[in-house]
C-alpha atoms as a PDB file:
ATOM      1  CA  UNK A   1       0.000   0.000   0.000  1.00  0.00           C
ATOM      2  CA  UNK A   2       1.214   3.603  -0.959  1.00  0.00           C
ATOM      3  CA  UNK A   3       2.857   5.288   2.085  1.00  0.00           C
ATOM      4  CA  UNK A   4       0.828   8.643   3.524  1.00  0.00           C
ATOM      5  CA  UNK A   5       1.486  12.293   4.797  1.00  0.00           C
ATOM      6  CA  UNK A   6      -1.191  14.034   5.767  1.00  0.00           C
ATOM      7  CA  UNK A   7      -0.924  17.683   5.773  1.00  0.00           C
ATOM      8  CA  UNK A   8      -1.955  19.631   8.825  1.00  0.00           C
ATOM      9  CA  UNK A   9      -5.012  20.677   8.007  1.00  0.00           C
ATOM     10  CA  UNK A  10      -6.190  17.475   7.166  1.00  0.00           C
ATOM     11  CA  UNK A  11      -8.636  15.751   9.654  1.00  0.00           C
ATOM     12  CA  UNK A  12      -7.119  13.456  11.862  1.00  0.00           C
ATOM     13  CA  UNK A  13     -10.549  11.320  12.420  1.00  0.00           C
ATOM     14  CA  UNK A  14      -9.978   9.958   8.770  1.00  0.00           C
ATOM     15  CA  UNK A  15      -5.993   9.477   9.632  1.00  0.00           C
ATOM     16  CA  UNK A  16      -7.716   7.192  11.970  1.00  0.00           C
ATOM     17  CA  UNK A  17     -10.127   5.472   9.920  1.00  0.00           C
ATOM     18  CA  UNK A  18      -7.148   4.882   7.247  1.00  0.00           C
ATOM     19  CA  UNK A  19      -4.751   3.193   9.852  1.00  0.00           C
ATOM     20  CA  UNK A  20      -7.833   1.327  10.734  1.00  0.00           C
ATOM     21  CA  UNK A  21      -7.914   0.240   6.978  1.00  0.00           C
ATOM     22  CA  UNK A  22      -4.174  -0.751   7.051  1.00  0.00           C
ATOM     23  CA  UNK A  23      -2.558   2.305   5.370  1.00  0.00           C
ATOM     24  CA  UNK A  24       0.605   3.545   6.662  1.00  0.00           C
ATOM     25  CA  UNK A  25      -0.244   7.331   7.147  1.00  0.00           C
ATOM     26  CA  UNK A  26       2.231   9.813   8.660  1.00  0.00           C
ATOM     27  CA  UNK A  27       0.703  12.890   9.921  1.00  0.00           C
ATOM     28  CA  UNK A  28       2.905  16.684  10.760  1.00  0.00           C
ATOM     29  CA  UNK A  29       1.609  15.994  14.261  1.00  0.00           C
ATOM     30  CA  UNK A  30       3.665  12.544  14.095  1.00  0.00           C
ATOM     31  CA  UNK A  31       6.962  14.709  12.978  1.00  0.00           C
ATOM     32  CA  UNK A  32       6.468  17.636  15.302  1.00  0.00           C
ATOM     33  CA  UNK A  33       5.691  20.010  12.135  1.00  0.00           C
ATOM     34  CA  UNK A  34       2.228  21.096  13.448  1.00  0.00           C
ATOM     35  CA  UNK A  35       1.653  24.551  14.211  1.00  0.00           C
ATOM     36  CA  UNK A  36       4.749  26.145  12.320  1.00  0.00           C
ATOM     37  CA  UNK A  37       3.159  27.569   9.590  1.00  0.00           C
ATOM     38  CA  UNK A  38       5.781  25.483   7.354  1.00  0.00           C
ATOM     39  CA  UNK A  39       5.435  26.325   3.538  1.00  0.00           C
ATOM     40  CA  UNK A  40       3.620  24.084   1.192  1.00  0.00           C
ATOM     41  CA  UNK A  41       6.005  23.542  -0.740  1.00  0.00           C
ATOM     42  CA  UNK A  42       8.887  22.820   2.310  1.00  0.00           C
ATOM     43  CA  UNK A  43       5.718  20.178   2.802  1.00  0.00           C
ATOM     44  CA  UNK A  44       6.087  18.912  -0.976  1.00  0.00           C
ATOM     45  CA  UNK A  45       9.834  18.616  -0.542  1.00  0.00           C
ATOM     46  CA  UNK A  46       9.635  16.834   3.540  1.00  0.00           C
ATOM     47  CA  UNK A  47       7.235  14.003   1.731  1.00  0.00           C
ATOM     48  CA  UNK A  48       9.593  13.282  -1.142  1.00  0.00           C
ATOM     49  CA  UNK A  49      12.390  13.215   1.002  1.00  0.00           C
ATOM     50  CA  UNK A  50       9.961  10.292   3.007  1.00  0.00           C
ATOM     51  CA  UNK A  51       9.344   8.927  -0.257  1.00  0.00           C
ATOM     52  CA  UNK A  52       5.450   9.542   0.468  1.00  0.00           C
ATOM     53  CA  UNK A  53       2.532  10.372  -1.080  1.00  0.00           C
ATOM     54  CA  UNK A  54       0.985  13.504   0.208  1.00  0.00           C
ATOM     55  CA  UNK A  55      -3.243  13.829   1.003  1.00  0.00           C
ATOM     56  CA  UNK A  56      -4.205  17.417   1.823  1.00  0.00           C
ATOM     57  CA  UNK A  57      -7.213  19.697   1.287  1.00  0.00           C
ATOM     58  CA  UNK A  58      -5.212  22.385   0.165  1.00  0.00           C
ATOM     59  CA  UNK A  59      -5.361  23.508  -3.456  1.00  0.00           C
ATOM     60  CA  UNK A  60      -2.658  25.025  -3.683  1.00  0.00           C
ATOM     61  CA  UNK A  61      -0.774  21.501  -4.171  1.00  0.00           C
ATOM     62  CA  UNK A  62      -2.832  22.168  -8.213  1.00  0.00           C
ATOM     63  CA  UNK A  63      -0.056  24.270  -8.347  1.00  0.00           C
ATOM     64  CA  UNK A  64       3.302  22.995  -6.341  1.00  0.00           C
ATOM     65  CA  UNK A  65       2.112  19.528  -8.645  1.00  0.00           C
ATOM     66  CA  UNK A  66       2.502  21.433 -11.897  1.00  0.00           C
ATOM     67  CA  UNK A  67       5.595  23.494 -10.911  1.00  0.00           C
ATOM     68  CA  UNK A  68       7.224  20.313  -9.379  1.00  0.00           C
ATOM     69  CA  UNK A  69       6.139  17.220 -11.204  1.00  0.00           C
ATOM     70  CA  UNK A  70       8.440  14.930  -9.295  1.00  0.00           C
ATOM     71  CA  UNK A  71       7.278  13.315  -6.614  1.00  0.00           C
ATOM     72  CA  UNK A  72       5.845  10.610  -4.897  1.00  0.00           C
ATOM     73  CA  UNK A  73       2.010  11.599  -5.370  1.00  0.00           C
ATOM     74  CA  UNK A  74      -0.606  14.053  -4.070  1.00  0.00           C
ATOM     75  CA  UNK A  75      -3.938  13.191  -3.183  1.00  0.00           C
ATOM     76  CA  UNK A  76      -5.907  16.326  -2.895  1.00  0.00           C
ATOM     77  CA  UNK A  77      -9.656  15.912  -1.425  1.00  0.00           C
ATOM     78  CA  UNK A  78     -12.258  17.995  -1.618  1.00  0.00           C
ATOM     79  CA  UNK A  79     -14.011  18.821   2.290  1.00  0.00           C
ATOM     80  CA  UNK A  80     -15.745  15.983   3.554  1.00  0.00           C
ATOM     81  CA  UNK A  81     -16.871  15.625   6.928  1.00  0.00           C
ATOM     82  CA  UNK A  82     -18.086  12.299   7.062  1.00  0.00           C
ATOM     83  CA  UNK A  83     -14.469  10.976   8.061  1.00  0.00           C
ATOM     84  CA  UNK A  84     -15.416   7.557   7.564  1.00  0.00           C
ATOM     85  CA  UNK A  85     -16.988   7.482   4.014  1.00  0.00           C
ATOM     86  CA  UNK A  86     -13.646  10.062   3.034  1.00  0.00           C
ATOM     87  CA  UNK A  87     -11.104   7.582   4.161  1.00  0.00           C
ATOM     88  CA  UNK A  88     -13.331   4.682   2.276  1.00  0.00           C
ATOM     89  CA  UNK A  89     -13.145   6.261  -0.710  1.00  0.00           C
ATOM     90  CA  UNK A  90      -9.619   7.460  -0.450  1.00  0.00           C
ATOM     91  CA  UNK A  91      -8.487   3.589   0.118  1.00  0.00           C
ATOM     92  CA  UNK A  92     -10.846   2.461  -2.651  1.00  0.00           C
ATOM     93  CA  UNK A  93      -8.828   4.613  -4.977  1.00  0.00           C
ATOM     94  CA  UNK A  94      -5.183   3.823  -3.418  1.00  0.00           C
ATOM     95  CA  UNK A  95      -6.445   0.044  -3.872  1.00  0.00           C
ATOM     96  CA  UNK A  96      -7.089   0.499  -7.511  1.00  0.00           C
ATOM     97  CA  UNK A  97      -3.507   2.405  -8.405  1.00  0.00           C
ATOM     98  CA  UNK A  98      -0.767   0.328  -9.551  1.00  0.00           C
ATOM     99  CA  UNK A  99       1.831   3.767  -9.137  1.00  0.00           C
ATOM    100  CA  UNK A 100       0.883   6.979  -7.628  1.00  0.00           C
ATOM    101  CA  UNK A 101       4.208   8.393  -8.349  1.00  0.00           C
ATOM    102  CA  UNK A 102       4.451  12.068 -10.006  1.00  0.00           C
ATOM    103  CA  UNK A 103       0.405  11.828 -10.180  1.00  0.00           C
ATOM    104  CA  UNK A 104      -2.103  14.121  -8.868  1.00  0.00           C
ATOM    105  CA  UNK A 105      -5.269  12.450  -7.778  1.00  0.00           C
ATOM    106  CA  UNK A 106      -8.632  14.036  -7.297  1.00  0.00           C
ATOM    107  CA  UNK A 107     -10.894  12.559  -4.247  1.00  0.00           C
ATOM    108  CA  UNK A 108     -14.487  14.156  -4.591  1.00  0.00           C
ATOM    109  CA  UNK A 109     -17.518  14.295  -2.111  1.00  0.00           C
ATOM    110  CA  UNK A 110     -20.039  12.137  -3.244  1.00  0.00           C
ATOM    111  CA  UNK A 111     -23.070  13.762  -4.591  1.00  0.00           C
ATOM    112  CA  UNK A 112     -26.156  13.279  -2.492  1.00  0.00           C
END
């Protein structure tokens, strides 16, 4: 299974639920980077150097992914507070990747 850093902002009741799925997610709060106000892109650069895929809610990754193609993937979700359904659909679509690697993936809210 791909390897995981979430990004601060990102909720740590569906870090939970992915462990609890048997992903291997790192969090900032893991690393003592919480609460800096590190760059995005220092965030970028702290994953690669892990060799992990980031999973964020910021958009601004759009543009870090198109500036620096290379990496080791970035998952970017759109808000979704039911934590549970977000991290099933999030391992859904790691499960169905064969390489993540330099990719940008897109993980919607279902429509109601």
């Amino acid at each position: 299974m791909i390897e995981l850093y979430a990004n601060e902002q990102f909720p740590l009741d569906t870090v939970m639920e992915l462990r609890k799925l048997g992903c291997d997610v790192l969090t900032t709060h893991d690393v003592s980077r919480s609460g800096k106000g590190i760059a995005d892109i220092e965030v970028l650069s702290f994953a690669i150097s892990l060799k992990r895929t980031i999973i964020t809610f910021d958009k601004d990754f759009f543009k870090l992914h198109r500036n620096s193609p290379h990496h080791y993937g970035i998952i970017l979700c759109t808000e979704n507070r039911d934590y549970v359904q977000l991290a099933q659909i999030i391992y859904t679509k790691l499960s169905q990747l064969s390489e993540i690697e330099n990719q940008l993936i897109r993980i919607t809210k279902p429509q109601v």
